[in-house]
C-alpha atoms as a PDB file:
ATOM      1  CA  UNK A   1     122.018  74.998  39.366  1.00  0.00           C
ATOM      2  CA  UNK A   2     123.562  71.796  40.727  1.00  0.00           C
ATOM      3  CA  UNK A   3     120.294  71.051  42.163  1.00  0.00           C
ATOM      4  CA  UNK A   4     118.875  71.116  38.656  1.00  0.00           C
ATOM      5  CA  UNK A   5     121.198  68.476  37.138  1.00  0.00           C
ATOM      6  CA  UNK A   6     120.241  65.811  40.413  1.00  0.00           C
ATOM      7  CA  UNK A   7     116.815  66.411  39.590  1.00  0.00           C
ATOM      8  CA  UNK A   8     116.911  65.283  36.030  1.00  0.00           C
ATOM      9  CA  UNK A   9     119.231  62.372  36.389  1.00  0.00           C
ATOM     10  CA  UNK A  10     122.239  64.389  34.952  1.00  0.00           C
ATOM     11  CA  UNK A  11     121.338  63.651  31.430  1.00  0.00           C
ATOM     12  CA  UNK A  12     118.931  66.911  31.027  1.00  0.00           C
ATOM     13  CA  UNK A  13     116.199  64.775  29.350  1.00  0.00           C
ATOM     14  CA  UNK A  14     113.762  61.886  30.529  1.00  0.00           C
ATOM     15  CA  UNK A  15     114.655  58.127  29.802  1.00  0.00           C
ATOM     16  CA  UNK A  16     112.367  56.525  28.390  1.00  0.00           C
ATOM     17  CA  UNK A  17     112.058  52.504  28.748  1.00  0.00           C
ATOM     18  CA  UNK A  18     111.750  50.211  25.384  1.00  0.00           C
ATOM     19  CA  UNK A  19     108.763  48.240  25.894  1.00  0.00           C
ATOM     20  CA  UNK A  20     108.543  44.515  25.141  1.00  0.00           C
ATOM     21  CA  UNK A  21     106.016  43.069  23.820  1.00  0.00           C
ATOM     22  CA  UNK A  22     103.712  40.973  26.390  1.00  0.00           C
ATOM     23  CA  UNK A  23     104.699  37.046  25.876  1.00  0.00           C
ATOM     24  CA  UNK A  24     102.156  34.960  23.806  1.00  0.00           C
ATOM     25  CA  UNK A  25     100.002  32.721  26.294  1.00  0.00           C
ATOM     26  CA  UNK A  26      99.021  30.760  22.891  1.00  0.00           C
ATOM     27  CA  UNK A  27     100.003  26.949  21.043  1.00  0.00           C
ATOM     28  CA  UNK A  28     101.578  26.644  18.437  1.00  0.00           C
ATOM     29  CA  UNK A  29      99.584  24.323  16.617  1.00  0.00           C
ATOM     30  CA  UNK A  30     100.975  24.575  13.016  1.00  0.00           C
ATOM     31  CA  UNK A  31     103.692  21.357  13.935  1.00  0.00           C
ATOM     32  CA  UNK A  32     101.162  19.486  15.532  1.00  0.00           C
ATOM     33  CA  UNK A  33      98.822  19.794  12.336  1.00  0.00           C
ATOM     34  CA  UNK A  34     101.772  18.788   9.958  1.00  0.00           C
ATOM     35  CA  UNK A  35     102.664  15.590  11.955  1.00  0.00           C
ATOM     36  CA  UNK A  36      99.083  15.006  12.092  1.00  0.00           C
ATOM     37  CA  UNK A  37      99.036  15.018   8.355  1.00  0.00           C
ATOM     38  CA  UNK A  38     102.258  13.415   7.751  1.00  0.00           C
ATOM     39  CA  UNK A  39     101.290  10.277   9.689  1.00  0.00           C
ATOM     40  CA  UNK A  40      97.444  10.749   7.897  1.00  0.00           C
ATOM     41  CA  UNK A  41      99.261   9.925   4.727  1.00  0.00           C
ATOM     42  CA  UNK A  42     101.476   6.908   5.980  1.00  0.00           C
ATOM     43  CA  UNK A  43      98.403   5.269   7.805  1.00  0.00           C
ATOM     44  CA  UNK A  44      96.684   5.850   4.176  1.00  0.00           C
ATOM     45  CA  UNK A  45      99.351   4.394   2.635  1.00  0.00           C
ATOM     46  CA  UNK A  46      99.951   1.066   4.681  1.00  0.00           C
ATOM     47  CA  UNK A  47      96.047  -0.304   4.989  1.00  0.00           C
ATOM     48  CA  UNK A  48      95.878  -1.962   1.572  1.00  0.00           C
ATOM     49  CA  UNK A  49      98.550  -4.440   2.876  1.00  0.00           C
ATOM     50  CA  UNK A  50      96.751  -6.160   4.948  1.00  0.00           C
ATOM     51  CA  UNK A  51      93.845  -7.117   2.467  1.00  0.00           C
ATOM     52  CA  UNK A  52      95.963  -9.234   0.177  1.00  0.00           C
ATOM     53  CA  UNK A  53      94.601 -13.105  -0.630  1.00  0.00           C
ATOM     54  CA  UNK A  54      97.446 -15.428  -0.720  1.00  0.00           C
ATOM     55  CA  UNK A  55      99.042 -16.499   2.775  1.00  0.00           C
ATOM     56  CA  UNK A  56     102.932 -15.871   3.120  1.00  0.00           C
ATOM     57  CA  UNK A  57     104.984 -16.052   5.749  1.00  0.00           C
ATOM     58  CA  UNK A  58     106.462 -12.783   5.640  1.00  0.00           C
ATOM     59  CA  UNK A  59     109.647 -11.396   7.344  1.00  0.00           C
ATOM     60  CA  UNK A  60     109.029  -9.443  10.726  1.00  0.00           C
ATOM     61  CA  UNK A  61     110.772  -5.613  10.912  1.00  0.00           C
ATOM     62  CA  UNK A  62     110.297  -3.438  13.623  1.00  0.00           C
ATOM     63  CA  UNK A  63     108.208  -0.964  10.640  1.00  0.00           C
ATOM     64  CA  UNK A  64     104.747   0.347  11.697  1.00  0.00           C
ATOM     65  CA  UNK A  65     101.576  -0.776   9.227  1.00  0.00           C
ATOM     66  CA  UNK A  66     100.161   1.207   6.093  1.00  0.00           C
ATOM     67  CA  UNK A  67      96.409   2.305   6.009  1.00  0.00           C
ATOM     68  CA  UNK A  68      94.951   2.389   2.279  1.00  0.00           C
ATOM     69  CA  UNK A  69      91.504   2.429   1.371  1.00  0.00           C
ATOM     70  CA  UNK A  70      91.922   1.208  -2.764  1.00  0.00           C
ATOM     71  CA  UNK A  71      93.263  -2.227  -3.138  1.00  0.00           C
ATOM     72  CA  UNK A  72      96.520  -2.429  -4.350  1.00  0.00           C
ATOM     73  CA  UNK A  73      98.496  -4.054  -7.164  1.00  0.00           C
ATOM     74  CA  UNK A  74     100.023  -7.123  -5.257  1.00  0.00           C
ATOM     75  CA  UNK A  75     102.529  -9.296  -6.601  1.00  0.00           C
ATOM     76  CA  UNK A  76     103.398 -12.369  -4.062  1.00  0.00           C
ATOM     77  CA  UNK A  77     106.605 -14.760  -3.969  1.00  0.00           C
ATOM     78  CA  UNK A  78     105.532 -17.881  -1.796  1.00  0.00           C
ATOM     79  CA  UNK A  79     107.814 -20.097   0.088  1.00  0.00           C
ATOM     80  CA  UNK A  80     107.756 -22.265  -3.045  1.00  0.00           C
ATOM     81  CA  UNK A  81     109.451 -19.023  -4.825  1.00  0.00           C
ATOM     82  CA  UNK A  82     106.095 -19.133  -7.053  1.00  0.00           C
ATOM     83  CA  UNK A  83     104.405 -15.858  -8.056  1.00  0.00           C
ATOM     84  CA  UNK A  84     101.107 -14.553  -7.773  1.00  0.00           C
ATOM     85  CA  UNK A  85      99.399 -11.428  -9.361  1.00  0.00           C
ATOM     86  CA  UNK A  86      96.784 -10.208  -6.824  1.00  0.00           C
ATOM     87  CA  UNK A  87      95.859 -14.012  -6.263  1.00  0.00           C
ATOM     88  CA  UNK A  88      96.719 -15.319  -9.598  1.00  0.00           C
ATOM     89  CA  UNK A  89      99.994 -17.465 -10.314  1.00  0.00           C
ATOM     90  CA  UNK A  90     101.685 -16.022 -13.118  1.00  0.00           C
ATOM     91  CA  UNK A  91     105.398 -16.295 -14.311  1.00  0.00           C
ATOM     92  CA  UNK A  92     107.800 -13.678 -14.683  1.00  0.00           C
ATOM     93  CA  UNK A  93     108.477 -13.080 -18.151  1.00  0.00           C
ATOM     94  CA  UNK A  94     104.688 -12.599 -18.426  1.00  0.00           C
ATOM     95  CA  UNK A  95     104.039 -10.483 -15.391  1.00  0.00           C
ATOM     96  CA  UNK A  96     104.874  -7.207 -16.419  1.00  0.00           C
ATOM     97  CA  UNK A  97     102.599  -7.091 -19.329  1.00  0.00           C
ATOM     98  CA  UNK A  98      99.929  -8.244 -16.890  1.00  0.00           C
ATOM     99  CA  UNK A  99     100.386  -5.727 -14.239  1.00  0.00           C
ATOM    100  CA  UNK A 100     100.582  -3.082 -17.673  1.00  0.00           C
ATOM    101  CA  UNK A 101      96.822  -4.608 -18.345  1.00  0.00           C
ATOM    102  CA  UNK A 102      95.188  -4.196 -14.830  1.00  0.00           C
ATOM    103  CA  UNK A 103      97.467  -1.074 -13.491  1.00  0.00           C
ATOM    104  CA  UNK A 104      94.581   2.209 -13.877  1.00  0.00           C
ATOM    105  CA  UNK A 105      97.398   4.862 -13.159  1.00  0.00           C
ATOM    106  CA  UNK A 106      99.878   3.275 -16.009  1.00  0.00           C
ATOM    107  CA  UNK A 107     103.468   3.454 -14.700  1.00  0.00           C
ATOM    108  CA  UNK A 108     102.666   5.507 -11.718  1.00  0.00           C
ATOM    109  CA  UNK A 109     100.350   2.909 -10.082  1.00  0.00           C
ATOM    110  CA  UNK A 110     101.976   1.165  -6.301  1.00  0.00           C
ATOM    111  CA  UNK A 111     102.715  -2.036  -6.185  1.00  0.00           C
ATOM    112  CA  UNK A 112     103.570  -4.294  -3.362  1.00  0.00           C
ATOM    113  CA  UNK A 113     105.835  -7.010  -3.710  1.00  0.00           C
ATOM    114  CA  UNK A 114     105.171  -9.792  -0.876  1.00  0.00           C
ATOM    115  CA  UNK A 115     107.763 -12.310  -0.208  1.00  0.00           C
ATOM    116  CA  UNK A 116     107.803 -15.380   2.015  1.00  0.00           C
ATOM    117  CA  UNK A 117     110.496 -15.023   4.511  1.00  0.00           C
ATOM    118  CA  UNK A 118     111.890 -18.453   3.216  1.00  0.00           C
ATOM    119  CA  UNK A 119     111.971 -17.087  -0.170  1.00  0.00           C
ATOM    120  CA  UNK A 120     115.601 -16.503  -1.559  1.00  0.00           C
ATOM    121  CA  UNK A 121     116.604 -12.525  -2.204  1.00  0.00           C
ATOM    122  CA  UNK A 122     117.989 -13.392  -5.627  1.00  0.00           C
ATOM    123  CA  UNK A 123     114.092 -14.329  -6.290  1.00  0.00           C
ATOM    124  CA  UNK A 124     112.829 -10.985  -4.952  1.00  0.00           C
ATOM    125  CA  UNK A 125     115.562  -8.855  -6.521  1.00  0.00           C
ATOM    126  CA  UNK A 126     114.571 -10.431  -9.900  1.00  0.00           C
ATOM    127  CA  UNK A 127     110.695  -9.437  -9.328  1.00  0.00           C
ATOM    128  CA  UNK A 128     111.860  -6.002  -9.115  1.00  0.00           C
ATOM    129  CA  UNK A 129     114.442  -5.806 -11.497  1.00  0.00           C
ATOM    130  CA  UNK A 130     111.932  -7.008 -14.108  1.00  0.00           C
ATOM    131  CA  UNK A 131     108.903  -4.417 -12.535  1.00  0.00           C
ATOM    132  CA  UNK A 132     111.610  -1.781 -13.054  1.00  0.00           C
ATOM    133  CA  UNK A 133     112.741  -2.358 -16.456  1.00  0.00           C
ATOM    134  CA  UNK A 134     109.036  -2.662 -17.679  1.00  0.00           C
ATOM    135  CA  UNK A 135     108.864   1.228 -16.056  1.00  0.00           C
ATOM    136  CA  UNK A 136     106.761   0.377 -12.892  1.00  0.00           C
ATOM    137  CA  UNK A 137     109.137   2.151 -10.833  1.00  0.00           C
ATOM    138  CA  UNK A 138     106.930   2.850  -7.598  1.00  0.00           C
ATOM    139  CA  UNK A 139     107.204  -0.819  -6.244  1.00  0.00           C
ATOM    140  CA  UNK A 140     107.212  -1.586  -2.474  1.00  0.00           C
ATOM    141  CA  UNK A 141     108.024  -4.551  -0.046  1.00  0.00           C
ATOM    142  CA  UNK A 142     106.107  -5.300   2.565  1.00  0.00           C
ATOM    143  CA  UNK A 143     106.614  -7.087   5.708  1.00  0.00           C
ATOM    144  CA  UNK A 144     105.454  -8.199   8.966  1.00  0.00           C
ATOM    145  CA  UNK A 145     105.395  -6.242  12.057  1.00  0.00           C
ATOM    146  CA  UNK A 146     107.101  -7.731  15.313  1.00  0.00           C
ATOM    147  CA  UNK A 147     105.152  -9.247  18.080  1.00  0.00           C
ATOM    148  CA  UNK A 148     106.089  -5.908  20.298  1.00  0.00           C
ATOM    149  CA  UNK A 149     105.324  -3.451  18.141  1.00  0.00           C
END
């Protein structure tokens, strides 16, 4: 009888071992197709800036360039503070009405405010103050790139 129990292990029953399941040898690639479509969109965003008419000295940031394909609603403060409406000079009282005339998505439409890097901030903030209280409330700046980027 004791040789019975050393036989069996002691318990009186057969052990039986949890299996794991066999490690995946795949990728991932669900995160690599999101970033892949995140920076899609910002590349689609950014290539309209670089198709605007009037020359500006604009400030340098360390922020990567936009890639549109339409051509975007451009309003530019030269180094003279004057404005410009895609490449027309128009004043500011009159400027929202304008951009109501030519914007094809109504309030929703992006526009990109350009400003000389010589150009004082109080002239800039007023340019969007006045975008914002006609209800164009999707305005961006825009800026250079450094040299090293």
């Amino acid at each position: 009888m004791a040789m019975a129990m050393s036989q069996n292990g002691g318990g009186g029953g057969k052990r039986r071992r949890a299996r794991r399941a066999a490690p995946m040898a795949e990728l991932n690639m669900i995160p690599f197709i999101d970033v892949m479509l995140v920076l899609l969109v910002i590349f689609m965003v950014a290539a309209p800036l670089l198709t605007v008419g009037v020359p500006v000295d604009l400030p340098k940031t360390a922020a990567g360039q936009l890639n549109i394909e339409q051509k975007p609603i451009s309003v530019t403060i030269d180094a003279q503070g004057k404005l410009f409406l895609q490449d027309r000079e128009t004043r500011l009282e009159t400027l929202a009405a304008e951009i109501g005339a030519i914007a094809k998505q109504g309030f929703d439409e992006r526009i990109y405010v350009r400003g000389a890097a010589q150009v004082e901030y109080g002239r800039v903030a007023a340019v969007l103050a006045a975008l914002n209280k006609a209800g164009f409330v999707k305005t961006a700046l825009v800026n250079q790139p450094l040299a090293g980027n």
